[in-house]
N, C-alpha and C. Protein backbone atom coordinates (compact mmCIF):
# COMPACT_ATOMS: atom_id res chain seq x y z
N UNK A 1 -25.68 -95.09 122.86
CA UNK A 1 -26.69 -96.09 122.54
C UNK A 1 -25.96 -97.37 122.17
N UNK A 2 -26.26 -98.62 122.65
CA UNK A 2 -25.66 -99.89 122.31
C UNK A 2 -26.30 -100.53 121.00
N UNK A 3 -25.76 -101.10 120.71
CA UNK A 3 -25.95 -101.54 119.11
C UNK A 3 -26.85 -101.60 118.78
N UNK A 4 -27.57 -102.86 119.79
CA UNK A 4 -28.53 -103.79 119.63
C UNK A 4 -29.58 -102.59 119.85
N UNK A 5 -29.88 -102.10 120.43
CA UNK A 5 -31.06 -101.29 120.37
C UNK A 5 -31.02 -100.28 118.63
N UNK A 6 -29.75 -99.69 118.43
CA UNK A 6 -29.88 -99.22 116.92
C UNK A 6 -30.39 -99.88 116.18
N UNK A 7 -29.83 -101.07 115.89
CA UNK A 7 -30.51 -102.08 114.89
C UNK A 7 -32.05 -102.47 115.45
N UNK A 8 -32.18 -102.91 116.04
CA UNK A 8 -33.72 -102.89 116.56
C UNK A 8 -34.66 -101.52 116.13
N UNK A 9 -33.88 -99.86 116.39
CA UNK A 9 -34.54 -99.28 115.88
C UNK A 9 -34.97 -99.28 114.16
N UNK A 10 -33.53 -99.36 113.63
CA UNK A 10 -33.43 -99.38 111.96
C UNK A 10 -34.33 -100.63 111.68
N UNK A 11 -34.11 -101.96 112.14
CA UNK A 11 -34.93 -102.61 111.74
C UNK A 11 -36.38 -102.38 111.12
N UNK A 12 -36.82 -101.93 112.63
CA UNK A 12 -38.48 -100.96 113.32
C UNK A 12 -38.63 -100.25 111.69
N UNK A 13 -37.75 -99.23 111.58
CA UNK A 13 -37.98 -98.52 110.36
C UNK A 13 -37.93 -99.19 109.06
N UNK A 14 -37.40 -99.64 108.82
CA UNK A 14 -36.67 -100.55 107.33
C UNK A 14 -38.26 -100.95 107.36
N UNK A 15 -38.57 -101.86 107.92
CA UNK A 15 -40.11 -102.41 107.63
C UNK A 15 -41.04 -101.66 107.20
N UNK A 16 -40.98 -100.51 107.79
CA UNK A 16 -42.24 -99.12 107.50
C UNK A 16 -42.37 -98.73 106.25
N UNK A 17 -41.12 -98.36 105.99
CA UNK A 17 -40.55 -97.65 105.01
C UNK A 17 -39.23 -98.15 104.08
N UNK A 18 -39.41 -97.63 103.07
CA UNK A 18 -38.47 -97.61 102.38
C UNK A 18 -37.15 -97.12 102.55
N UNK A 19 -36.15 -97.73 102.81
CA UNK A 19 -35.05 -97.29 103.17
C UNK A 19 -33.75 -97.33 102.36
N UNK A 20 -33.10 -96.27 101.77
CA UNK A 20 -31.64 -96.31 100.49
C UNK A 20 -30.17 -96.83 101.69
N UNK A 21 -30.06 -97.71 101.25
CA UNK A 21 -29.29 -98.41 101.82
C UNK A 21 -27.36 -97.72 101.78
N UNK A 22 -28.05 -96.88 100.76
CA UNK A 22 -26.37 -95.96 100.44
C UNK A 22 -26.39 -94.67 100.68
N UNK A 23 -27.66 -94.41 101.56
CA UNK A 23 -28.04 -93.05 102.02
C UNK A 23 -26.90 -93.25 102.94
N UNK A 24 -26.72 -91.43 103.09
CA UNK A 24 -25.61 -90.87 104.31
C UNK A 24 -26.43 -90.70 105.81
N UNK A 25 -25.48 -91.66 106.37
CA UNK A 25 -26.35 -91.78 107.86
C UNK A 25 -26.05 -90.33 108.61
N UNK A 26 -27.18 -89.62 109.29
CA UNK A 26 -26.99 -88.60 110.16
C UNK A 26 -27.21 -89.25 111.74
N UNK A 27 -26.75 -88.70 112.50
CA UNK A 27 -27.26 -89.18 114.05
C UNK A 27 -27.45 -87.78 114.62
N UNK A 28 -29.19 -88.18 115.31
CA UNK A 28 -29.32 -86.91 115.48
C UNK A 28 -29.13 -86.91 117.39
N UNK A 29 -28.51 -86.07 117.44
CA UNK A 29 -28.26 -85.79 119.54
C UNK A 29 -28.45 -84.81 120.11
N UNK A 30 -29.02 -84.77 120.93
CA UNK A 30 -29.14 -83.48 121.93
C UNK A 30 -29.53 -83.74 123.60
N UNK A 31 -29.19 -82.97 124.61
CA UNK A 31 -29.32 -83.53 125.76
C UNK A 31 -29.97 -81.94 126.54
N UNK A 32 -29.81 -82.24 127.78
CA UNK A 32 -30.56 -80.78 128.55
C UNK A 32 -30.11 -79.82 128.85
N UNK A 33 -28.90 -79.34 127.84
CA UNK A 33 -28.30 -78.19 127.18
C UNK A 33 -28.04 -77.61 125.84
N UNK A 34 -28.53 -78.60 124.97
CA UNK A 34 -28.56 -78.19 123.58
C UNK A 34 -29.88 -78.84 123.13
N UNK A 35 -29.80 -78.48 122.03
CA UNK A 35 -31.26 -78.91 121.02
C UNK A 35 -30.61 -79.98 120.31
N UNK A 36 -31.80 -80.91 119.85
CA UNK A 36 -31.19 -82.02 119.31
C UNK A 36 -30.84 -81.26 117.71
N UNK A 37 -29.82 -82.18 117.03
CA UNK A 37 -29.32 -81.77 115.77
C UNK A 37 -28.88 -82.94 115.17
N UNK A 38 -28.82 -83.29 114.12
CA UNK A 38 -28.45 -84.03 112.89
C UNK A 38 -27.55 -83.94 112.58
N UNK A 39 -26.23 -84.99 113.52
CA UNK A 39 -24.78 -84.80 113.32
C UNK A 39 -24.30 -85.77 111.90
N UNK A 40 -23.23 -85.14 110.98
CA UNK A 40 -23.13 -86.01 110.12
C UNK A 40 -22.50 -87.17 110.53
N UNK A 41 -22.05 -88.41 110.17
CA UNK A 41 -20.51 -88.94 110.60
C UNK A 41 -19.71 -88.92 109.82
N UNK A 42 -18.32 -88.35 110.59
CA UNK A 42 -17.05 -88.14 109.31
C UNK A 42 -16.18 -89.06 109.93
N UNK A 43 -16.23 -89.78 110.16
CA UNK A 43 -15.26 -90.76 110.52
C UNK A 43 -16.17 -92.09 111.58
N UNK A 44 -15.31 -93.36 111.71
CA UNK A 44 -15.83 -94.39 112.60
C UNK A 44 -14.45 -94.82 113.15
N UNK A 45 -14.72 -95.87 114.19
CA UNK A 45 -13.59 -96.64 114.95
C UNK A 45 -14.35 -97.99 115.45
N UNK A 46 -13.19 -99.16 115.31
CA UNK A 46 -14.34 -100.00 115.97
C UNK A 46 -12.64 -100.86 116.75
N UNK A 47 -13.35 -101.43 118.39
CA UNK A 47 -12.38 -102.00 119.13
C UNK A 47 -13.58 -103.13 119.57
N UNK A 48 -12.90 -103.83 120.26
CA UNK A 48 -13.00 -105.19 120.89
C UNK A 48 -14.68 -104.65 122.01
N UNK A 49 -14.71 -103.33 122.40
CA UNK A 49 -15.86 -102.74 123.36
C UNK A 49 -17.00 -101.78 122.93
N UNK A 50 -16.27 -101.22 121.32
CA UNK A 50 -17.49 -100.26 120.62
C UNK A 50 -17.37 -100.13 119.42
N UNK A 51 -17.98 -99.54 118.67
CA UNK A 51 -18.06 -98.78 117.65
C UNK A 51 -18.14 -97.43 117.91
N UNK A 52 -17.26 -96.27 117.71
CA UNK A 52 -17.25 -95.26 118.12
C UNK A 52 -17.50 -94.43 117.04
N UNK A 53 -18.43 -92.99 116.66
CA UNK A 53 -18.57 -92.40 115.26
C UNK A 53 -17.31 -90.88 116.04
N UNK A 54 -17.20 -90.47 114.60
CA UNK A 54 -17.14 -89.03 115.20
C UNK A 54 -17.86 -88.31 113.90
N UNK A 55 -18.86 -86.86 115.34
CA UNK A 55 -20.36 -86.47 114.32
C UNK A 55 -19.57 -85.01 113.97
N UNK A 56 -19.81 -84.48 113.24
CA UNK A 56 -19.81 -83.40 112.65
C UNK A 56 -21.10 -82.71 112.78
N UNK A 57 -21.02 -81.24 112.96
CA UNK A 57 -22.22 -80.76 113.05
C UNK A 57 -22.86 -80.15 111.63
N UNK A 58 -23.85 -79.69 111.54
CA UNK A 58 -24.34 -79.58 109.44
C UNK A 58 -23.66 -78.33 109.56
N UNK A 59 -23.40 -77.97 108.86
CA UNK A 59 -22.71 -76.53 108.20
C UNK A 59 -23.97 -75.22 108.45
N UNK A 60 -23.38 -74.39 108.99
CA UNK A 60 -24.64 -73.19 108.67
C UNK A 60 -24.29 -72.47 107.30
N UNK A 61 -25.67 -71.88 107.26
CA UNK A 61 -25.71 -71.19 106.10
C UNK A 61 -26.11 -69.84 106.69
N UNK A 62 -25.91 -68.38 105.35
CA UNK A 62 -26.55 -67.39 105.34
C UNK A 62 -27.65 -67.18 104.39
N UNK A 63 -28.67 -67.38 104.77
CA UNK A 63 -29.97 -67.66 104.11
C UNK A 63 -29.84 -66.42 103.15
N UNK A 64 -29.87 -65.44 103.04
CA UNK A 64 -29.77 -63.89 102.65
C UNK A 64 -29.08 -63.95 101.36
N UNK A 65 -27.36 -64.17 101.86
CA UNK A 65 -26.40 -64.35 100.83
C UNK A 65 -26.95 -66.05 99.73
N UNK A 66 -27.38 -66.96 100.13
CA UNK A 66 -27.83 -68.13 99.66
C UNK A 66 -28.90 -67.57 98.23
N UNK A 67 -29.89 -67.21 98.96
CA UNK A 67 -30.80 -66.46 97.45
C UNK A 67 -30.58 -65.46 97.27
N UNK A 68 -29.07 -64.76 97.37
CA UNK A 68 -29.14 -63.58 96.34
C UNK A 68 -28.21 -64.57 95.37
N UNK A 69 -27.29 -65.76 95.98
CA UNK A 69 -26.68 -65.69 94.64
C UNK A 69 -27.21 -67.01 93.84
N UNK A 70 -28.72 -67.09 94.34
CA UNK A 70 -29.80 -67.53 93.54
C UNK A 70 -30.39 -67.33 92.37
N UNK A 71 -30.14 -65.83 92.89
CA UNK A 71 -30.92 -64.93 92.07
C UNK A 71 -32.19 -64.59 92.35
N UNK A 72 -32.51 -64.51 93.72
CA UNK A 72 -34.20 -64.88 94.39
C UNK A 72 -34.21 -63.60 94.89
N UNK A 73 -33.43 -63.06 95.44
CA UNK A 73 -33.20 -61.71 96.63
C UNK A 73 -31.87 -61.19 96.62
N UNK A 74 -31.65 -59.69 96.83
CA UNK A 74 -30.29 -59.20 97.38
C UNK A 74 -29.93 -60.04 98.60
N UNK A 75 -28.53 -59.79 98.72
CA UNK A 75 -27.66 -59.98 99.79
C UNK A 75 -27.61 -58.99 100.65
N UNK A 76 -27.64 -59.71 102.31
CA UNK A 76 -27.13 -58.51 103.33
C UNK A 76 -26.27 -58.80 103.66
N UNK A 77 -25.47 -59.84 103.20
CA UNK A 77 -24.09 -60.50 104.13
C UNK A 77 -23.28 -60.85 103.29
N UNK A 78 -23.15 -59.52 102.12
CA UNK A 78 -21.38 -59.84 100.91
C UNK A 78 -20.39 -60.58 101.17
């Protein structure tokens, strides 16, 4: 995506809504082999032709092990 259309989108939004300006940006991508997902960015680059991110994908979890050591439910995955 080229800049100018990002900012045009954020703009679009910023107006709507309320927007935290020190929130952690996600970019979400997917094409006609994966599902879109909510990449974090852990790093940027910028040259004379782009701004380049690099996305990280969110971490999975084990829902199971998550609320047992909640204290909500046993664990199936010690």
């Amino acid at each position: 995506m080229k800049s100018d259309k990002f900012l045009r989108i954020y703009d679009k939004v910023r107006r709507l809504v309320s927007v935290d300006e020190d929130a952690e940006v996600r970019i979400e991508y997917g094409d006609d082999d994966f599902f879109p997902t909510a990449y974090h960015v852990s790093d940027w680059r910028e040259d004379d032709k782009a701004v380049r991110f690099r996305l990280e994908p969110p971490a999975t979890t084990c829902k199971a092990r998550d609320r047992a050591t909640s204290g909500k439910a046993e664990s199936c995955c010690a």
